[in-house]
Protein backbone atom coordinates (compact mmCIF):
# COMPACT_ATOMS: atom_id res chain seq x y z
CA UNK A 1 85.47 -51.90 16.16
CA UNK A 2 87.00 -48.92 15.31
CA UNK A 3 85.72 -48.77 11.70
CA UNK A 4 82.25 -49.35 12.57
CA UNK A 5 82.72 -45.97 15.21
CA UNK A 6 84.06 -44.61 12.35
CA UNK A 7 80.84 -45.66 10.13
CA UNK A 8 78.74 -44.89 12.69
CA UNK A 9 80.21 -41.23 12.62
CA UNK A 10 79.71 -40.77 9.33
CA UNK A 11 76.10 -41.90 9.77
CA UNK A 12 75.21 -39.34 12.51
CA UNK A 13 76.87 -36.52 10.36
CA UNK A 14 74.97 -37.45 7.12
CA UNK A 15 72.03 -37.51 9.19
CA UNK A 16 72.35 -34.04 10.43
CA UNK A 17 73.22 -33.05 7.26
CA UNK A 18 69.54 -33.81 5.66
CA UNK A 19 68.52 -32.45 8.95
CA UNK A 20 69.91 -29.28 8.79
CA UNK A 21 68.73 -29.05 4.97
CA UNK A 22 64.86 -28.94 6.06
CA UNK A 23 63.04 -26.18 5.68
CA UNK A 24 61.09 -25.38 8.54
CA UNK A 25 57.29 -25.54 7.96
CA UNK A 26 54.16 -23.54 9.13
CA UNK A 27 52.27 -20.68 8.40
CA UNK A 28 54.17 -18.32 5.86
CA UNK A 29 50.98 -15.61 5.17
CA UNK A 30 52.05 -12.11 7.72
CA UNK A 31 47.90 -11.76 7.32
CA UNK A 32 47.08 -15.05 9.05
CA UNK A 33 46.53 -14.76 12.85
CA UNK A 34 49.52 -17.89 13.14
CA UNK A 35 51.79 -15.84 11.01
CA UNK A 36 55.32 -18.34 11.96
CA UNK A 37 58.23 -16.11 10.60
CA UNK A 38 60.77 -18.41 11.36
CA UNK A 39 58.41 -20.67 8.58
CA UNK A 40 60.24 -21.05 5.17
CA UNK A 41 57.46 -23.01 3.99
CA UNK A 42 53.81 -23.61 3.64
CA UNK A 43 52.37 -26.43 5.79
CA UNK A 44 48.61 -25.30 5.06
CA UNK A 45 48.25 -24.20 8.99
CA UNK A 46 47.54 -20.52 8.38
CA UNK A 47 44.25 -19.68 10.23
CA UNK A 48 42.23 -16.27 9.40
CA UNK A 49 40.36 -13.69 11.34
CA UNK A 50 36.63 -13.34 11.37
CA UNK A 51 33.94 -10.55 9.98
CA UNK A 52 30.75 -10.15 11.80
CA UNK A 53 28.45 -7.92 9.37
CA UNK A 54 25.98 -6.96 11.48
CA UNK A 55 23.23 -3.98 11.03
CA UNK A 56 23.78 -0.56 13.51
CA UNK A 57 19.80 1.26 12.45
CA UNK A 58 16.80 -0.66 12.01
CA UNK A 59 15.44 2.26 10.09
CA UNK A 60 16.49 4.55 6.67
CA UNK A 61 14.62 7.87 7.28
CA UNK A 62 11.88 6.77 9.57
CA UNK A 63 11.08 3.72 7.41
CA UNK A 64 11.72 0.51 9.14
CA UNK A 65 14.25 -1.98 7.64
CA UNK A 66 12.91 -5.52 6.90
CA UNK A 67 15.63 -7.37 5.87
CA UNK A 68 19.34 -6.89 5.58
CA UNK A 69 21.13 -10.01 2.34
CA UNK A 70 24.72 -9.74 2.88
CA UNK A 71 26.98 -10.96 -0.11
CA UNK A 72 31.03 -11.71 0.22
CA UNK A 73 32.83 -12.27 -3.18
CA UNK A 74 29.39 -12.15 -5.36
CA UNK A 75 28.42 -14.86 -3.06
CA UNK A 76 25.23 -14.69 -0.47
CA UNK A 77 26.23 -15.65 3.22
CA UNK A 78 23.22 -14.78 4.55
CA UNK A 79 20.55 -12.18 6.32
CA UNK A 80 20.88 -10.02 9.39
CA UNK A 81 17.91 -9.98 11.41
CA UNK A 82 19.00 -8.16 14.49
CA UNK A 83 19.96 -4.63 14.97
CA UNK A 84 23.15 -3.44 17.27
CA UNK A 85 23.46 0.13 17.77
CA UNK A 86 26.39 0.09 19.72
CA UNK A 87 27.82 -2.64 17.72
CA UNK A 88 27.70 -6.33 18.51
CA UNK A 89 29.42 -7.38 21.53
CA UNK A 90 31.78 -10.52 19.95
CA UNK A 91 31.96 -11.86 16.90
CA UNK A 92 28.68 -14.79 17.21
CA UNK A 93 26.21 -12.11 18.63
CA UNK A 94 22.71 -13.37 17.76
CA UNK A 95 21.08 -11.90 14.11
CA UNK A 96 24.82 -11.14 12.70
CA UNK A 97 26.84 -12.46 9.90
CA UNK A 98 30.04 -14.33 10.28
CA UNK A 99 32.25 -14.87 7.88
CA UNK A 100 35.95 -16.28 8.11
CA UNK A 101 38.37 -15.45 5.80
CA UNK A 102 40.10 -18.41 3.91
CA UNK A 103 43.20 -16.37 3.06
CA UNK A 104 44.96 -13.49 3.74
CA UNK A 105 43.16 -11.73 0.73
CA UNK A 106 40.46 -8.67 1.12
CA UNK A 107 37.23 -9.49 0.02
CA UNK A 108 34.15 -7.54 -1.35
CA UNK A 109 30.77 -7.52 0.16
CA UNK A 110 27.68 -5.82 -0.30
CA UNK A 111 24.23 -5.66 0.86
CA UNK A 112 21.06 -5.55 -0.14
CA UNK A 113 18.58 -3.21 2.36
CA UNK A 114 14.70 -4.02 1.86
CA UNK A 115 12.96 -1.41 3.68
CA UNK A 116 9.13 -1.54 4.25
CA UNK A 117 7.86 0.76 1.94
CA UNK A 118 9.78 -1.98 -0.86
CA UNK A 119 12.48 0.16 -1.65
CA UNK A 120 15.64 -1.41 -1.88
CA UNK A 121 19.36 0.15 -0.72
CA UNK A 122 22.47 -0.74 -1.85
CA UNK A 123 25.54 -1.13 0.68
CA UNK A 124 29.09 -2.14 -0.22
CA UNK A 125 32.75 -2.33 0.78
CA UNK A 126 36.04 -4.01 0.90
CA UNK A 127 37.38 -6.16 4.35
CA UNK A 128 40.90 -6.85 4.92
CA UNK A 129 41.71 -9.99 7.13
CA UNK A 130 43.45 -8.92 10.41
CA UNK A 131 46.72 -10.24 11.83
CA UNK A 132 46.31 -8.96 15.54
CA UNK A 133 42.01 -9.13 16.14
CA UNK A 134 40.35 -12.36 14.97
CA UNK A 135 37.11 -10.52 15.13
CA UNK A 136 36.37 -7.21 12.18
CA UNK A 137 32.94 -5.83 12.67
CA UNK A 138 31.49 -4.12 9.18
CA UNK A 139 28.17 -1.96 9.85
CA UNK A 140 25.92 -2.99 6.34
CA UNK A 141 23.47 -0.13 7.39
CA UNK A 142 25.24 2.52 7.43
C-alpha cells in the first residue's frame, strides 16, 4: 500500500510538472482588441477593430459627387453611396464602407471620387487598427 501512495505521488508531481511547463495561450498581438498579456503564445483568437470609410461632402466645388470606389491594400471593398456630414453614427451606418482588419498591421486605402462633370479625384491614406475603439471612421472626401 504504501508504495503505490508513494507511486501515486510521484504521478501527481510529474503531472504538475508538464502542467506547470505549458505555455499559456491566447491572443499575443497589443493591436488586437483581446490583447491577453498574460498569453505566451498564439492560439489564433486575436480579433481586430473595424474602419467605416464613409464620405463627409457630397460635392467638390459645387459639382456633385457621383460615386465614391474605396480600395484597402490595392484591393476594391466597395462604393459609398451615402453622405455623413457629421460623420456616421456607428460603424454599419447605411451607404458606408466597413472593413475589419485581419491583423494588427496598418493598411493603405484610397479612393477614387467621380464627380458629375467626369472628373475623377484621387483620395488616399494609411489606417492603423485600434486596441481600445473597435470602430475608426476615415472621411474619403475630404
Amino acid at each position: 500500500m504504501f508504495l503505490l501512495m508513494k507511486l501515486f505521488g510521484v504521478y501527481l508531481s510529474v503531472l504538475l510538472f508538464i502542467s506547470s511547463c505549458e505555455e499559456k495561450k491566447g491572443c499575443t498581438d497589443p493591436n488586437s482588441l483581446n490583447y491577453d498579456f498574460e498569453a505566451e503564445a498564439s492560439d489564433g483568437s486575436c480579433n481586430y477593430s473595424t474602419t467605416t470609410f464613409y464620405a463627409k461632402y457630397g460635392y467638390f466645388d459645387g459639382i456633385p459627387i457621383v460615386k465614391v470606389d474605396v480600395s484597402v491594400n490595392g484591393s476594391n471593398i466597395g462604393s459609398i453611396n451615402a453622405v455623413y456630414p457629421s460623420g456616421p453614427g456607428n460603424c454599419s451606418a447605411v451607404g458606408t464602407i466597413a472593413y475589419e482588419f485581419q491583423s494588427g498591421e496598418s493598411v493603405d486605402w484610397n479612393s477614387e471620387i467621380v464627380l458629375a462633370n467626369g472628373a475623377v479625384l484621387y483620395s488616399s491614406g494609411i489606417v492603423s487598427p485600434s486596441s481600445s475603439s473597435a470602430c475608426i471612421k476615415v472621411n474619403v472626401t475630404r
